[in-house]
N, C-alpha and C. Protein backbone atom coordinates (compact mmCIF):
# COMPACT_ATOMS: atom_id res chain seq x y z
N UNK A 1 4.01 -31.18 0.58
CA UNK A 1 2.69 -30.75 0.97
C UNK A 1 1.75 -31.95 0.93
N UNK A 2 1.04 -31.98 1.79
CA UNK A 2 -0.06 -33.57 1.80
C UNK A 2 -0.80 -32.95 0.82
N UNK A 3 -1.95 -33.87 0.39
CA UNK A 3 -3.01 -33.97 -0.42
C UNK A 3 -3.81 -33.20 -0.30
N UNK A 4 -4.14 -33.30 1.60
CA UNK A 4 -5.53 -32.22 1.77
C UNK A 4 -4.95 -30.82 1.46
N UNK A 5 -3.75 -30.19 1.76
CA UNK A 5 -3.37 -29.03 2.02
C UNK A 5 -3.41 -28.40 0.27
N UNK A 6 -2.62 -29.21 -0.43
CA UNK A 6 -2.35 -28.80 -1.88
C UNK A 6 -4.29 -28.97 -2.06
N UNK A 7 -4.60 -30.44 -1.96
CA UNK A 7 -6.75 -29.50 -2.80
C UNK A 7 -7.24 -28.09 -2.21
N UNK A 8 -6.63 -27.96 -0.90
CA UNK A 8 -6.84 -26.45 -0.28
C UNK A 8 -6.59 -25.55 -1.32
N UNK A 9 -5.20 -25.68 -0.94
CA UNK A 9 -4.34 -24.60 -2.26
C UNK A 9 -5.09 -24.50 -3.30
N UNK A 10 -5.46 -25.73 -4.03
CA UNK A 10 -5.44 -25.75 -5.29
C UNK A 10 -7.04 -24.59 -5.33
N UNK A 11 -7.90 -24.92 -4.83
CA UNK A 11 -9.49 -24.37 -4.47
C UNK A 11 -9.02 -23.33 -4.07
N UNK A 12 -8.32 -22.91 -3.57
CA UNK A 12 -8.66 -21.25 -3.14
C UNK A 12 -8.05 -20.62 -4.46
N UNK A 13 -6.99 -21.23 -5.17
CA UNK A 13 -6.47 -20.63 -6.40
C UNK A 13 -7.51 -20.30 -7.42
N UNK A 14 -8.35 -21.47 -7.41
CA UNK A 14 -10.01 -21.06 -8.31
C UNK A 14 -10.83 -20.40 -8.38
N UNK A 15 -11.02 -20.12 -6.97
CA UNK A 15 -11.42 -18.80 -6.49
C UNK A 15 -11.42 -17.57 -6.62
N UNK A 16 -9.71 -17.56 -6.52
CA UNK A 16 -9.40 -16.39 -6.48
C UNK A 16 -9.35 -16.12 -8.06
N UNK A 17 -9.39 -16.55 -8.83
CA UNK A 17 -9.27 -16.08 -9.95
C UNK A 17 -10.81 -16.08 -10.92
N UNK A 18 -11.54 -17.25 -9.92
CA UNK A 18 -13.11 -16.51 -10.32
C UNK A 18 -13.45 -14.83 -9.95
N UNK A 19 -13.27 -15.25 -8.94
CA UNK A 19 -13.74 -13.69 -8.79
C UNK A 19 -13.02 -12.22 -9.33
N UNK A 20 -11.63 -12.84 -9.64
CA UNK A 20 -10.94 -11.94 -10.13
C UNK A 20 -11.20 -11.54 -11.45
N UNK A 21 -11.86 -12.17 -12.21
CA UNK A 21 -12.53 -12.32 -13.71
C UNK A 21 -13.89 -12.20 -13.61
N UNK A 22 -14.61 -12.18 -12.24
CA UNK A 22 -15.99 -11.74 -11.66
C UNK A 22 -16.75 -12.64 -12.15
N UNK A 23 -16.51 -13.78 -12.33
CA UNK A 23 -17.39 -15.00 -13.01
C UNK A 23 -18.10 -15.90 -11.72
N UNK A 24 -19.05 -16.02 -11.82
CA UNK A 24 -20.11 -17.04 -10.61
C UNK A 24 -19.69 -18.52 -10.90
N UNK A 25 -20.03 -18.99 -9.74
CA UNK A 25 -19.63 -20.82 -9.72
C UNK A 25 -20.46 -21.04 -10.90
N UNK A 26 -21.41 -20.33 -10.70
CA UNK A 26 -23.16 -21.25 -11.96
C UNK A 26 -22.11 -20.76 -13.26
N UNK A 27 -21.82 -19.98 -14.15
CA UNK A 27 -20.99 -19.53 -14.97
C UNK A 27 -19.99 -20.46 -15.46
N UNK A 28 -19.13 -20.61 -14.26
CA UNK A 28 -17.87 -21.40 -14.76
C UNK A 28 -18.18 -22.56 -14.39
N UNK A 29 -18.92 -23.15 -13.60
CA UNK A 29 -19.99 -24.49 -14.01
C UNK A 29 -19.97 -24.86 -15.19
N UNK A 30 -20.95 -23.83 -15.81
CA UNK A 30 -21.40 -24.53 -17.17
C UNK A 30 -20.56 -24.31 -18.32
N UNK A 31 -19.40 -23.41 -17.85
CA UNK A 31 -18.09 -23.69 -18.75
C UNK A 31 -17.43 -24.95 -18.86
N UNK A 32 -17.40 -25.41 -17.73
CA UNK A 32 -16.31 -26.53 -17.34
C UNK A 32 -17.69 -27.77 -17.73
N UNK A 33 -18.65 -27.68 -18.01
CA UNK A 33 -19.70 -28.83 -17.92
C UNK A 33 -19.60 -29.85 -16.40
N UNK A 34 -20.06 -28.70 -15.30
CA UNK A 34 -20.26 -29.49 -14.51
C UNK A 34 -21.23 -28.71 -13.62
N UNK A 35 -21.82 -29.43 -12.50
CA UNK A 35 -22.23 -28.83 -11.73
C UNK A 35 -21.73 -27.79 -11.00
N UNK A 36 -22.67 -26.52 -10.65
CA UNK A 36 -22.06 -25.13 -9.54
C UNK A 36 -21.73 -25.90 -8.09
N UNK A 37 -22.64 -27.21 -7.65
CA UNK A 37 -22.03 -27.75 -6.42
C UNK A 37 -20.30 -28.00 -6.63
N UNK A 38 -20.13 -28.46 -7.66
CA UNK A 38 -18.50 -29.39 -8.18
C UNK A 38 -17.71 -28.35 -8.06
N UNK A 39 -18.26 -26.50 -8.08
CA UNK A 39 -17.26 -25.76 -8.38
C UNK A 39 -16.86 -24.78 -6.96
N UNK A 40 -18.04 -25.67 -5.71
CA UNK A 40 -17.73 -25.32 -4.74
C UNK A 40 -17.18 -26.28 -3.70
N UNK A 41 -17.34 -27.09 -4.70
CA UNK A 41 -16.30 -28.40 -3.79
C UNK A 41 -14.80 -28.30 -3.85
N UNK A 42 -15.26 -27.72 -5.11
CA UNK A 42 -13.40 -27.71 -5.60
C UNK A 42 -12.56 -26.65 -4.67
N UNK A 43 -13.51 -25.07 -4.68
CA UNK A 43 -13.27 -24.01 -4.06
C UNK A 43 -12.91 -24.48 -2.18
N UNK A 44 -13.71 -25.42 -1.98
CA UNK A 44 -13.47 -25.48 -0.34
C UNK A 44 -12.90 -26.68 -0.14
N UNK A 45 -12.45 -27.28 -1.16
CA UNK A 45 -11.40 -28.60 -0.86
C UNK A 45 -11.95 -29.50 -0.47
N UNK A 46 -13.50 -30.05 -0.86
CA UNK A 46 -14.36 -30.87 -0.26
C UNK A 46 -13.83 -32.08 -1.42
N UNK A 47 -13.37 -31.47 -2.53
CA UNK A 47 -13.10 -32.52 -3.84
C UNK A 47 -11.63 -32.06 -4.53
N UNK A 48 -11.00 -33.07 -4.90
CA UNK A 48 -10.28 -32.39 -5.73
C UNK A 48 -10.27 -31.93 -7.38
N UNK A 49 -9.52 -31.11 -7.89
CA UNK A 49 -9.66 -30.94 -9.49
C UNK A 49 -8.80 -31.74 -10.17
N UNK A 50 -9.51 -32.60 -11.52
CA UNK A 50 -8.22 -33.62 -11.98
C UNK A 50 -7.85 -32.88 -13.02
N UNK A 51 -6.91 -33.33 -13.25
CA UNK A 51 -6.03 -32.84 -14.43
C UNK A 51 -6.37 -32.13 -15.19
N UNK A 52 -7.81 -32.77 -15.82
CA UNK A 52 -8.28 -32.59 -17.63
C UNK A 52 -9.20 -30.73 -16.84
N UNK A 53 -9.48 -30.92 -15.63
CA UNK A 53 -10.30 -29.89 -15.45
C UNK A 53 -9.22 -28.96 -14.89
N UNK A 54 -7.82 -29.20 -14.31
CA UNK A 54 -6.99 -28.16 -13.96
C UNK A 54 -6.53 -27.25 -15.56
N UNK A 55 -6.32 -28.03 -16.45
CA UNK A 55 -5.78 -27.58 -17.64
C UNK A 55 -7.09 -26.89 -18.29
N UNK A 56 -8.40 -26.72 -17.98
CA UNK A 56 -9.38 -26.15 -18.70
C UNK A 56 -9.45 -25.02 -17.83
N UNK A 57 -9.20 -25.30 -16.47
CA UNK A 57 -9.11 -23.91 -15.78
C UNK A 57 -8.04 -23.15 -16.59
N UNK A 58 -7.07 -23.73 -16.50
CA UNK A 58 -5.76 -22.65 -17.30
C UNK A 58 -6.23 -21.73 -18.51
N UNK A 59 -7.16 -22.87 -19.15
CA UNK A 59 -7.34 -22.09 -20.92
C UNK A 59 -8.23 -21.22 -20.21
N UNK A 60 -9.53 -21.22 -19.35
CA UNK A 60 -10.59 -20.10 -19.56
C UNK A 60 -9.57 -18.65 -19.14
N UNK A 61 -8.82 -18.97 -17.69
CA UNK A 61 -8.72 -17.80 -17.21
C UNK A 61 -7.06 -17.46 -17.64
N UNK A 62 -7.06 -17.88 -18.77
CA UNK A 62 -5.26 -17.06 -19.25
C UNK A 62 -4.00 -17.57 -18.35
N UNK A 63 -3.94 -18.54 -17.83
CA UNK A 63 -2.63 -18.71 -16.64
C UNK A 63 -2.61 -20.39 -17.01
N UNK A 64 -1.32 -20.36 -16.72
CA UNK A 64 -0.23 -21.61 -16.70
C UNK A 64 -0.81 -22.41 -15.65
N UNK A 65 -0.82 -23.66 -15.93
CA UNK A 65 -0.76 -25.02 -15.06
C UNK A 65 -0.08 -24.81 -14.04
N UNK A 66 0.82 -24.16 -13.37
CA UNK A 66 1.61 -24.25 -12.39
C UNK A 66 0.96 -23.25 -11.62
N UNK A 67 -0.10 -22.19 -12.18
CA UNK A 67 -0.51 -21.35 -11.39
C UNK A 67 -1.25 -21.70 -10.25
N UNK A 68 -1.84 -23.41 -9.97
CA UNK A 68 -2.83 -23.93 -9.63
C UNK A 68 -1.70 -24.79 -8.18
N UNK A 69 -0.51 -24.53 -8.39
CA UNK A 69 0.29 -25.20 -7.15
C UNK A 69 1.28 -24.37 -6.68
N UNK A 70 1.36 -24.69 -5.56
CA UNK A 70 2.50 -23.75 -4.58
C UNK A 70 4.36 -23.06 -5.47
N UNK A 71 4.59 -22.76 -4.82
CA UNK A 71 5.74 -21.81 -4.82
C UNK A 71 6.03 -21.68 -6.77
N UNK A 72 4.38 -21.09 -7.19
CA UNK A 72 4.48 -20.06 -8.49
C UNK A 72 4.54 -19.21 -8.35
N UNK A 73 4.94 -18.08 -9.23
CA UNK A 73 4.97 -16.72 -9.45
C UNK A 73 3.53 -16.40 -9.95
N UNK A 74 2.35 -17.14 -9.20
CA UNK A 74 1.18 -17.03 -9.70
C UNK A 74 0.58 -15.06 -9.41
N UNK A 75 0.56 -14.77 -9.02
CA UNK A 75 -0.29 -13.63 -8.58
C UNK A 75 0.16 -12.05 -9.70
N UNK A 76 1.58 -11.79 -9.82
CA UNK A 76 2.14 -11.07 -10.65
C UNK A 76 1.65 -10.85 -12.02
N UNK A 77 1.90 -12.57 -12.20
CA UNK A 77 1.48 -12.68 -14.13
C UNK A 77 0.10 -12.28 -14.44
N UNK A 78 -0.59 -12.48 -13.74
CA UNK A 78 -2.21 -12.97 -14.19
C UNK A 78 -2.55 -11.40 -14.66
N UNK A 79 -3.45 -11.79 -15.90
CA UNK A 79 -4.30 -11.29 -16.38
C UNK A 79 -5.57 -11.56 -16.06
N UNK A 80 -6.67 -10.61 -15.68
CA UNK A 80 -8.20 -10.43 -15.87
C UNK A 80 -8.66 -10.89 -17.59
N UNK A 81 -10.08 -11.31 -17.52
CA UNK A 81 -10.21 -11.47 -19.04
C UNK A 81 -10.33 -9.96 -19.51
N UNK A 82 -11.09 -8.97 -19.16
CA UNK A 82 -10.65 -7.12 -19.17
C UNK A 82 -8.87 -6.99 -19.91
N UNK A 83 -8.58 -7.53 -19.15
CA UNK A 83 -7.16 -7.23 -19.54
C UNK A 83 -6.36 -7.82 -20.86
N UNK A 84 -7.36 -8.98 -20.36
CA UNK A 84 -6.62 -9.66 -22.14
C UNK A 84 -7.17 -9.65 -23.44
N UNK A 85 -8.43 -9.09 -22.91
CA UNK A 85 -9.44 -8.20 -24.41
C UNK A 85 -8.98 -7.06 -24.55
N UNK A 86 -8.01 -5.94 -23.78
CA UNK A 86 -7.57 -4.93 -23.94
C UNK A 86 -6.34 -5.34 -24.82
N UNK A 87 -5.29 -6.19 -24.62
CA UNK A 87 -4.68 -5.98 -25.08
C UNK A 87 -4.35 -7.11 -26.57
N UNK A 88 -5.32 -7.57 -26.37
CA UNK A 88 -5.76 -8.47 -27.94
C UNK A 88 -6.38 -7.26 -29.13
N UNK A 89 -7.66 -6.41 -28.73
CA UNK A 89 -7.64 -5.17 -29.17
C UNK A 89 -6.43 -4.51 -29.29
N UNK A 90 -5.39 -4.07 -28.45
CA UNK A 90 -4.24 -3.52 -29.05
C UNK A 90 -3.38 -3.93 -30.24
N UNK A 91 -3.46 -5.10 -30.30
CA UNK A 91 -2.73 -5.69 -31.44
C UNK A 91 -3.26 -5.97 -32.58
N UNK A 92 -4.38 -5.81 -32.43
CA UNK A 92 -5.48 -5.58 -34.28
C UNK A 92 -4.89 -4.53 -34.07
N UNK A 93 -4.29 -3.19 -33.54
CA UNK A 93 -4.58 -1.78 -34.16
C UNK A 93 -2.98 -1.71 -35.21
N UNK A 94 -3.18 -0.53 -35.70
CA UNK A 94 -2.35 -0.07 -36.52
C UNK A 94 -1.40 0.30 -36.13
N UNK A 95 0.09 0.40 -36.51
CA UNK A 95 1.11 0.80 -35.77
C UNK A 95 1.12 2.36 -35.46
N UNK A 96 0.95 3.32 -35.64
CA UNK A 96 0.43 4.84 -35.74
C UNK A 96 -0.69 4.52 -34.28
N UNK A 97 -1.86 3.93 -34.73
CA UNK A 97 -2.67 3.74 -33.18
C UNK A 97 -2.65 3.38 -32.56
N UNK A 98 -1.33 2.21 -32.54
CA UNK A 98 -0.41 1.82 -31.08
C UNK A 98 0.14 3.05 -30.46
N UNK A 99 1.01 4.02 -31.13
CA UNK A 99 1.93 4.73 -30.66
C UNK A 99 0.72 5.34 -30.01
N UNK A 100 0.09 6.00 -30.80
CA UNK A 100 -1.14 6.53 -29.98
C UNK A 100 -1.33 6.25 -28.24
N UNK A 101 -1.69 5.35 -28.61
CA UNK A 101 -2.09 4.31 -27.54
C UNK A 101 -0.67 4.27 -26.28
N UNK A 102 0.30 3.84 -27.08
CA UNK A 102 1.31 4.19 -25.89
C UNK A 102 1.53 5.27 -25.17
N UNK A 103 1.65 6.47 -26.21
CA UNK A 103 1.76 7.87 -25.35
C UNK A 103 0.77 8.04 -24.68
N UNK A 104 -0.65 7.90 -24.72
CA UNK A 104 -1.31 8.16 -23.83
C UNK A 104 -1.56 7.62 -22.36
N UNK A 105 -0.91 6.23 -22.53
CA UNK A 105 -0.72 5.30 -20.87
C UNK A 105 0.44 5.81 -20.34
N UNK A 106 1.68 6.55 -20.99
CA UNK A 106 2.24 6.52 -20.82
C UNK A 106 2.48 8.01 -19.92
N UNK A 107 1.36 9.03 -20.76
CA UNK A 107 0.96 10.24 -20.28
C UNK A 107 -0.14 10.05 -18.96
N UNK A 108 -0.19 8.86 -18.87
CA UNK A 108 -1.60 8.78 -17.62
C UNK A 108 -0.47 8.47 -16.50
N UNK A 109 0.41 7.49 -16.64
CA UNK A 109 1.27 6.98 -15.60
C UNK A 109 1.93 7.69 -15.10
N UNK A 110 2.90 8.98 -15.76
CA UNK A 110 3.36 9.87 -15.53
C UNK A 110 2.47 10.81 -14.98
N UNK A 111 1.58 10.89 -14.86
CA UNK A 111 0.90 12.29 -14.21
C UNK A 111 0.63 11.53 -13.02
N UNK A 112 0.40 10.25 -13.06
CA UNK A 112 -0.32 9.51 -11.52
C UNK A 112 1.00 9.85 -10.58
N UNK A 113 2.32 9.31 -11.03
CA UNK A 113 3.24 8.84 -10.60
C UNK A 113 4.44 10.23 -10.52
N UNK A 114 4.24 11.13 -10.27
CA UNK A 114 4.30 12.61 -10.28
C UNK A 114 4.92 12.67 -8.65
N UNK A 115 5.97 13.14 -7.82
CA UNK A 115 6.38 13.10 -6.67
C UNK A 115 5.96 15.00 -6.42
């Protein structure tokens, strides 16, 4: 893959996972300590992301370094931050309010998933 095509890649991967976590450029700007322009450069491949800022993407939004380049199993794995406060909350609970907790997803899935 050339250079321009992978900063493509790489920017729309940022994207997609801003918004998937519903976070604004201005937001994850001032996460990353940079400008909201830098986080739309990155998004439209006007710039690329180096290293130290690909690996800070990884820590905010829960996903692997590899999620950020071609032929990953990126889209499957990912967690929302929603999702990973749900299930960080699950694991403070008690084993009794796990089970809890299981039968009842387990009673939701089954009624969705009903032929």
């Amino acid at each position: 893959m050339q250079k321009e095509n992978l900063t493509l890649y790489i920017g729309a991967q940022i994207k997609k996972l801003r918004k998937k976590n519903k976070i604004t450029q201005k937001d994850l700007a001032k996460k990353l300590g940079v400008a909201p322009s830098t986080i739309t450069n990155y998004e439209t491949g006007f710039r690329s992301a180096n290293q130290d800022i690909l690996f800070e993407l990884a820590e905010i939004f829960g996903v692997k370094i590899d999620y950020f380049f071609p032929n990953s199993e990126n889209d499957s794995d990912t967690l929302n931050l929603r999702e990973r406060e749900l299930i960080s909350n699950y694991k403070k609970l008690k084993e009794t309010d796990k089970l809890k907790v299981e039968g009842f997803i387990m009673g939701l899935y089954e009624s969705e998933n009903k032929e």
